[in-house]
Structure formats: C-alpha cells, structure tokens
N, C-alpha and C. Protein backbone atom coordinates (compact mmCIF):
# COMPACT_ATOMS: atom_id res chain seq x y z
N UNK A 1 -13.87 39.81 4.22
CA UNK A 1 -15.20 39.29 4.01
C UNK A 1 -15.44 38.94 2.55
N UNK A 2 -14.47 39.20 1.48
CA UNK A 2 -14.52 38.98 -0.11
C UNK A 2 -14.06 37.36 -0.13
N UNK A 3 -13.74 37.03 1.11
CA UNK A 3 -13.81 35.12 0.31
C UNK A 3 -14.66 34.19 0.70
N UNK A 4 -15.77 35.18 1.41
CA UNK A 4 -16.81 33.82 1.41
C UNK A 4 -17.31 33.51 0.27
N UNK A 5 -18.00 34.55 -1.19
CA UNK A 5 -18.16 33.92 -1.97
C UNK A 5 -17.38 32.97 -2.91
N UNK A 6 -16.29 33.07 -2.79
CA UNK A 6 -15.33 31.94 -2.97
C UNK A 6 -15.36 31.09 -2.69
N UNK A 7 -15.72 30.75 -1.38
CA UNK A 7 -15.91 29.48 -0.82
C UNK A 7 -17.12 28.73 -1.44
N UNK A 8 -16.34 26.95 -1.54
CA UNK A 8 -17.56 25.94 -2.24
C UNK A 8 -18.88 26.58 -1.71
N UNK A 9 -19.73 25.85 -2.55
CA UNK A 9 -21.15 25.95 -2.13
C UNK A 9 -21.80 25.52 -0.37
N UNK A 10 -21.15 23.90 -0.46
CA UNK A 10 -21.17 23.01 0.60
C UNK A 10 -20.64 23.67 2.30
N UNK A 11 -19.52 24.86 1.95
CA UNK A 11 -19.07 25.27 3.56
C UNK A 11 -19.67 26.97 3.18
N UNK A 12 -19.68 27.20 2.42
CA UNK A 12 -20.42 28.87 2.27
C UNK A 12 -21.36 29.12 3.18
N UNK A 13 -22.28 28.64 3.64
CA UNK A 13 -23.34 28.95 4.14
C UNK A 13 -23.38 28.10 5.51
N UNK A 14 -21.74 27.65 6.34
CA UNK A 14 -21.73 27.01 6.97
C UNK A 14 -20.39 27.54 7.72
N UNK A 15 -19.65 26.97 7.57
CA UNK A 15 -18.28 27.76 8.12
C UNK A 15 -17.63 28.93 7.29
N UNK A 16 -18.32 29.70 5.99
CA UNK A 16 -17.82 30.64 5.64
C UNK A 16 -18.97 31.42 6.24
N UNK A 17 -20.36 31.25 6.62
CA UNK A 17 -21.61 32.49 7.11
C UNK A 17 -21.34 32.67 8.25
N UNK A 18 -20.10 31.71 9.48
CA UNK A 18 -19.39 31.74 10.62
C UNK A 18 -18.42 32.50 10.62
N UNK A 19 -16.98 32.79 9.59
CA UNK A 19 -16.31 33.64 9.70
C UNK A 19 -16.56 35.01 9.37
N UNK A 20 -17.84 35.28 8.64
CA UNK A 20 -18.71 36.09 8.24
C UNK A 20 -19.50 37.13 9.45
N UNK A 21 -20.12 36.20 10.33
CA UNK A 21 -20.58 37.01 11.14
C UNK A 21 -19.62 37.15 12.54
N UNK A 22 -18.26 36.24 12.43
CA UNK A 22 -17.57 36.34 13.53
C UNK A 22 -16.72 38.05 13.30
N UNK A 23 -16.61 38.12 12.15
CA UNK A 23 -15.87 39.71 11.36
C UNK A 23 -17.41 40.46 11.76
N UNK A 24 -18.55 40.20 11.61
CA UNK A 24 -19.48 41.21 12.07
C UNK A 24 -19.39 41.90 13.57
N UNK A 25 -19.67 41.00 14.22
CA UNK A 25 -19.69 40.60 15.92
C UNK A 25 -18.60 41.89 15.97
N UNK A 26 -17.30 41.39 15.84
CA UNK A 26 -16.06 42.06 16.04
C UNK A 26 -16.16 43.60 15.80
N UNK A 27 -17.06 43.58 14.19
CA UNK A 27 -16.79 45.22 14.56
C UNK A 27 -17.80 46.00 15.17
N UNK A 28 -18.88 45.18 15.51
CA UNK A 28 -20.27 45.49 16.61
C UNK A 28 -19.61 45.73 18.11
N UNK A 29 -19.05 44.64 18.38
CA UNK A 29 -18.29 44.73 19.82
C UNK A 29 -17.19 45.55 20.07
N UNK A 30 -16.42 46.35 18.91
CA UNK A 30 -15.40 47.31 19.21
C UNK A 30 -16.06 48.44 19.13
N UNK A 31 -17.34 48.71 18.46
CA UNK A 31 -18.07 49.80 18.37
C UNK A 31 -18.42 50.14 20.18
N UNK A 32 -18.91 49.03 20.48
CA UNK A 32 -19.71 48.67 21.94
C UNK A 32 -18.32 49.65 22.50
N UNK A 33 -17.58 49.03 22.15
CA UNK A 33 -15.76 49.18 23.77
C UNK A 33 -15.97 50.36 23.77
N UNK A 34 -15.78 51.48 22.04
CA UNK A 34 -15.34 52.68 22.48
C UNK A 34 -16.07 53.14 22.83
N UNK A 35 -17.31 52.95 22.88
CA UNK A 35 -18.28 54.46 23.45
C UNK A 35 -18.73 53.57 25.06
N UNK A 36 -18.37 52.81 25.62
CA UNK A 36 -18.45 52.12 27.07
C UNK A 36 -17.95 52.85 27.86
N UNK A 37 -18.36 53.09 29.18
CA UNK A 37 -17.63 53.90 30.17
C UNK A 37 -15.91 53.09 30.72
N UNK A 38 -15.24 54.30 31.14
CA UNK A 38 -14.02 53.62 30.87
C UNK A 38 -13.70 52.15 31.96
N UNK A 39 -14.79 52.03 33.24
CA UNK A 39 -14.21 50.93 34.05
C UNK A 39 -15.03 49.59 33.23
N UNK A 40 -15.48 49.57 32.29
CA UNK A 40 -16.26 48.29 31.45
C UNK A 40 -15.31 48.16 30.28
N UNK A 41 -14.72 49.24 29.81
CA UNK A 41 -14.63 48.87 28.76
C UNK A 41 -13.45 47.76 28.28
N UNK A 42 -12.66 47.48 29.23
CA UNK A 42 -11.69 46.33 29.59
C UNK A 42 -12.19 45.17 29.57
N UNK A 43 -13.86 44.76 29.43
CA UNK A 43 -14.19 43.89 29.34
C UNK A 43 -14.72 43.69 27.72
N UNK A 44 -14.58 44.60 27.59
CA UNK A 44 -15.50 44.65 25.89
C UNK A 44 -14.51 43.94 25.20
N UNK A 45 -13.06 45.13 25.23
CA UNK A 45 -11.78 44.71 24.22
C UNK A 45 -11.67 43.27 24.80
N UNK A 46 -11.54 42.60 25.94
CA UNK A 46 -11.41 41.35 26.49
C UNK A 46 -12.38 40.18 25.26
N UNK A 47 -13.75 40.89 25.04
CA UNK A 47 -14.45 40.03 23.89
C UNK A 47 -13.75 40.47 22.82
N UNK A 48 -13.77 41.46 22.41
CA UNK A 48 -12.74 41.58 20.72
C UNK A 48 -11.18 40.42 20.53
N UNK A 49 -11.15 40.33 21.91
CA UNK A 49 -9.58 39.53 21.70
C UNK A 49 -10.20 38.40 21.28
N UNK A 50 -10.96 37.89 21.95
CA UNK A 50 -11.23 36.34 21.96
C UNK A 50 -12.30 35.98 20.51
N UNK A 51 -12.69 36.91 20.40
CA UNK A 51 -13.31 37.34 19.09
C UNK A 51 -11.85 36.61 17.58
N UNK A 52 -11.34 37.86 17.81
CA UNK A 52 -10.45 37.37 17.25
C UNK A 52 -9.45 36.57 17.04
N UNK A 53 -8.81 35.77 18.12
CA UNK A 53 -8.48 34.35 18.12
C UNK A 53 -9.47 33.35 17.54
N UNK A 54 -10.87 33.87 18.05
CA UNK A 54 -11.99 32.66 16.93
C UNK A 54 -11.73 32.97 15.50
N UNK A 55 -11.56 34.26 14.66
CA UNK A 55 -11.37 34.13 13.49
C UNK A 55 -10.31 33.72 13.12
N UNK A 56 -9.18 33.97 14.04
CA UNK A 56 -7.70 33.05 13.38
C UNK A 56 -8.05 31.67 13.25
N UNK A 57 -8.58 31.00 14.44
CA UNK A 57 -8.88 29.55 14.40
C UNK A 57 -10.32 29.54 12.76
N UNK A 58 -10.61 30.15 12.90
CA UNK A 58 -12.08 29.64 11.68
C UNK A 58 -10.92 29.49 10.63
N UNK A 59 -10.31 30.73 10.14
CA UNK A 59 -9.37 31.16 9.00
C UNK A 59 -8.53 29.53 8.70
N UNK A 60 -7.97 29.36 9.86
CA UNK A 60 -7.18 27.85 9.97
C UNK A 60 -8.04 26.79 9.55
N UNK A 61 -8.76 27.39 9.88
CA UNK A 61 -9.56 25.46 9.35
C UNK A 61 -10.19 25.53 8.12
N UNK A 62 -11.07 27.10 7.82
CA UNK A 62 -11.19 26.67 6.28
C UNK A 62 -10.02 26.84 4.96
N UNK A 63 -8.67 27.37 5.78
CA UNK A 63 -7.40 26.82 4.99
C UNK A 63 -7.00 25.41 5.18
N UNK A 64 -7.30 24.41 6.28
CA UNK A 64 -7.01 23.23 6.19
C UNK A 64 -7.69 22.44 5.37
N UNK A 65 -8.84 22.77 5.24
CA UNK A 65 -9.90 22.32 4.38
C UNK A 65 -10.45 22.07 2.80
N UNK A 66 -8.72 23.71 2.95
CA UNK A 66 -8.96 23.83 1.68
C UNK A 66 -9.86 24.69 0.88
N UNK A 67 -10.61 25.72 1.59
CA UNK A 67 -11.34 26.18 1.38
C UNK A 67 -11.55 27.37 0.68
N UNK A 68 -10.16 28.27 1.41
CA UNK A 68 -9.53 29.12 0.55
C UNK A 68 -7.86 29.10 -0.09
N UNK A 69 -7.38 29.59 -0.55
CA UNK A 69 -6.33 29.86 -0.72
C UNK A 69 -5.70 30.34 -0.01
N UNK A 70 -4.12 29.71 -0.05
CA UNK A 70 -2.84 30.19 0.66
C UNK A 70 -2.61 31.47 1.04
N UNK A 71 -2.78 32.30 -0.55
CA UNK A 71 -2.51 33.59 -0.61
C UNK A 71 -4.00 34.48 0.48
N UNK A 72 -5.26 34.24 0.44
CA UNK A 72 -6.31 34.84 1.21
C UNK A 72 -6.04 34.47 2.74
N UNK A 73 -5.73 32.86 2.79
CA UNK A 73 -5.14 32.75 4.27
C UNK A 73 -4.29 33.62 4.97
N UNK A 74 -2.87 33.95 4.25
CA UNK A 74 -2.05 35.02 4.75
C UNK A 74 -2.45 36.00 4.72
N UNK A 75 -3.01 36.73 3.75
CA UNK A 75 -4.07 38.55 3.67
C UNK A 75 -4.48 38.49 5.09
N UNK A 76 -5.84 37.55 5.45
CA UNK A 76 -6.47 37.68 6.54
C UNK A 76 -5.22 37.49 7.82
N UNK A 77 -5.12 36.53 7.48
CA UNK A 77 -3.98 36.50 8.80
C UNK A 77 -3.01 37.72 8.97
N UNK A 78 -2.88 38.12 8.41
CA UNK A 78 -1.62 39.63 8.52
C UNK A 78 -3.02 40.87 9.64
N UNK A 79 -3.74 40.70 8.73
CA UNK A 79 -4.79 41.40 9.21
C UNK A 79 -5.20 41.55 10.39
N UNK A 80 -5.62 40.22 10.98
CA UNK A 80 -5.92 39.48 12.15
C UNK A 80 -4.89 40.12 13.15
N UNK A 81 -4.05 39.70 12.86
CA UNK A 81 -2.73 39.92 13.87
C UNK A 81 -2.40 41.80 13.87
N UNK A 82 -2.67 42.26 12.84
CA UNK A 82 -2.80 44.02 13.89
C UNK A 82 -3.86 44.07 14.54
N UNK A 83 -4.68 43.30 13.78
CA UNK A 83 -6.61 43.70 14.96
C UNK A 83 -5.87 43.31 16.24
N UNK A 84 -5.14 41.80 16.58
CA UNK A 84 -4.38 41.72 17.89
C UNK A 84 -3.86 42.65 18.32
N UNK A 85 -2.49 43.15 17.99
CA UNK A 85 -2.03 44.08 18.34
C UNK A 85 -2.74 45.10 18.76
N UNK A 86 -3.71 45.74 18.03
CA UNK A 86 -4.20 47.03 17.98
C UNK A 86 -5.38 46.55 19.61
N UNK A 87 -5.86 45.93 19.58
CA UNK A 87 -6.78 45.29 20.88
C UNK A 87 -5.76 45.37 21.98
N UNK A 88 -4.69 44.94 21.92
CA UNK A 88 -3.74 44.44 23.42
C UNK A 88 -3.05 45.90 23.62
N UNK A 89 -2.82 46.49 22.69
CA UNK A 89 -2.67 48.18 22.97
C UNK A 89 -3.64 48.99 23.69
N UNK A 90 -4.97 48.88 23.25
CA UNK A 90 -5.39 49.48 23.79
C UNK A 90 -5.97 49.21 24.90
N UNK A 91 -6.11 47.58 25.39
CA UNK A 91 -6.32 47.20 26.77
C UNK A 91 -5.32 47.26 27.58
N UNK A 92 -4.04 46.98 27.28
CA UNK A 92 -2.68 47.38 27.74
C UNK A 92 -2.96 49.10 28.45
N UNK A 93 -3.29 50.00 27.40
CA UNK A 93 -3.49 51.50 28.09
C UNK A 93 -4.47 51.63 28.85
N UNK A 94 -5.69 51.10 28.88
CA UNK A 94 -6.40 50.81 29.89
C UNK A 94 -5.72 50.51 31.13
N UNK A 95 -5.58 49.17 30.83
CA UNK A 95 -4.82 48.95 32.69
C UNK A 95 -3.59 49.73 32.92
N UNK A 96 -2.72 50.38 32.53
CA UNK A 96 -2.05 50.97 32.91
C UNK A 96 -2.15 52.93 32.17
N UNK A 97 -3.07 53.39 32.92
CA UNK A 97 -3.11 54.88 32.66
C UNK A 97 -2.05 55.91 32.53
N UNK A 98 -1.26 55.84 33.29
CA UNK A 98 0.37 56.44 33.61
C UNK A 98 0.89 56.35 32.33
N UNK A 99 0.98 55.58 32.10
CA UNK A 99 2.26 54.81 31.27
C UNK A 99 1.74 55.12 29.59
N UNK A 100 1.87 56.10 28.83
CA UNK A 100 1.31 56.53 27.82
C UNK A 100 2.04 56.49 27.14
N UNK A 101 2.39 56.00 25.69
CA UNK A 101 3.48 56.26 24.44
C UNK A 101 3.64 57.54 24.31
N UNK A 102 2.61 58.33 24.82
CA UNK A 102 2.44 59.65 23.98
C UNK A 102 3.59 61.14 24.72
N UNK A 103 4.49 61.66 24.36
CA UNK A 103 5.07 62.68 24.88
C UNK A 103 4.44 64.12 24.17
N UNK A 104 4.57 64.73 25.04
CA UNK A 104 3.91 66.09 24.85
C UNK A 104 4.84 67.12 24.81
C-alpha cells in the first residue's frame, strides 16, 4: 500500500485509490472467511482468490502504464502470489478434511 503515494497525481486517486481499496476489501474479506462457519467459508476464500487475481491484474496495468516501478511491481507480485498460495491451501483443506499436511 506504500506506492500509491508514488503514483502521478493524475492515476493516484484513480487506479492507485483502486488497488488501495482492492488490498482493503482483501483483508476485510479474509477477516470475514476465518471467523465464518465452516460450510460458508469456501465461499469467502472463493472471494479472496478473485480478490486477488484483481490486484495482480490492477498491479499489471499500473506497471504497463508506467506507474510504478519494475522493482515495486515484482515486491507486490511476489507477495500476491503467497496471498495465492496461502488462499488455495486453505480452500484446498477445506474441501478435502482427511487429507491434512499435519502428522501427529
């Protein structure tokens, strides 16, 4: 969330106050998942995913744009992609209960 003020004047308050509140949403709606009863909450992480494919796509375009830098493009993007991971894990353990990483 440290490169919206970076961003020109002209997309700051336009497609940077979008990737802004799309990073809000996200951590409003993972708040929502964990405390959801467990047969909903497959739908919550279902919005965090898609959540987050919108910020990869925002990220992409205000790097096409030019908007930020190479180096902030990749930060976020590294980022992005465990929030993936970390989402498809834990909807992954959802639908399948049995099947736990965890040994005891």
């Amino acid at each position: 969330m440290n490169i919206v003020p970076h961003i020109t004047k002209g997309a700051r308050y336009t497609l940077g106050a979008r990737i802004e509140n799309k990073f809000i949403d996200l951590l409003e709606l993972s708040h929502k998942a964990y405390f959801t009863e467990k047969d909903k909450k497959s739908e919550k992480i279902s919005g965090c995913i898609l959540i987050t494919d919108t910020l990869k796509f925002l990220i992409s375009v205000a790097w096409e744009a030019k908007l930020i830098s190479n180096k902030q493009c990749g930060d976020i993007a590294l980022k992005l992609e465990e929030i993936g991971k970390m989402l498809g894990g834990w909807k992954k353990s959802l639908e399948n209960p049995e099947k736990k990483n965890r040994t005891l």
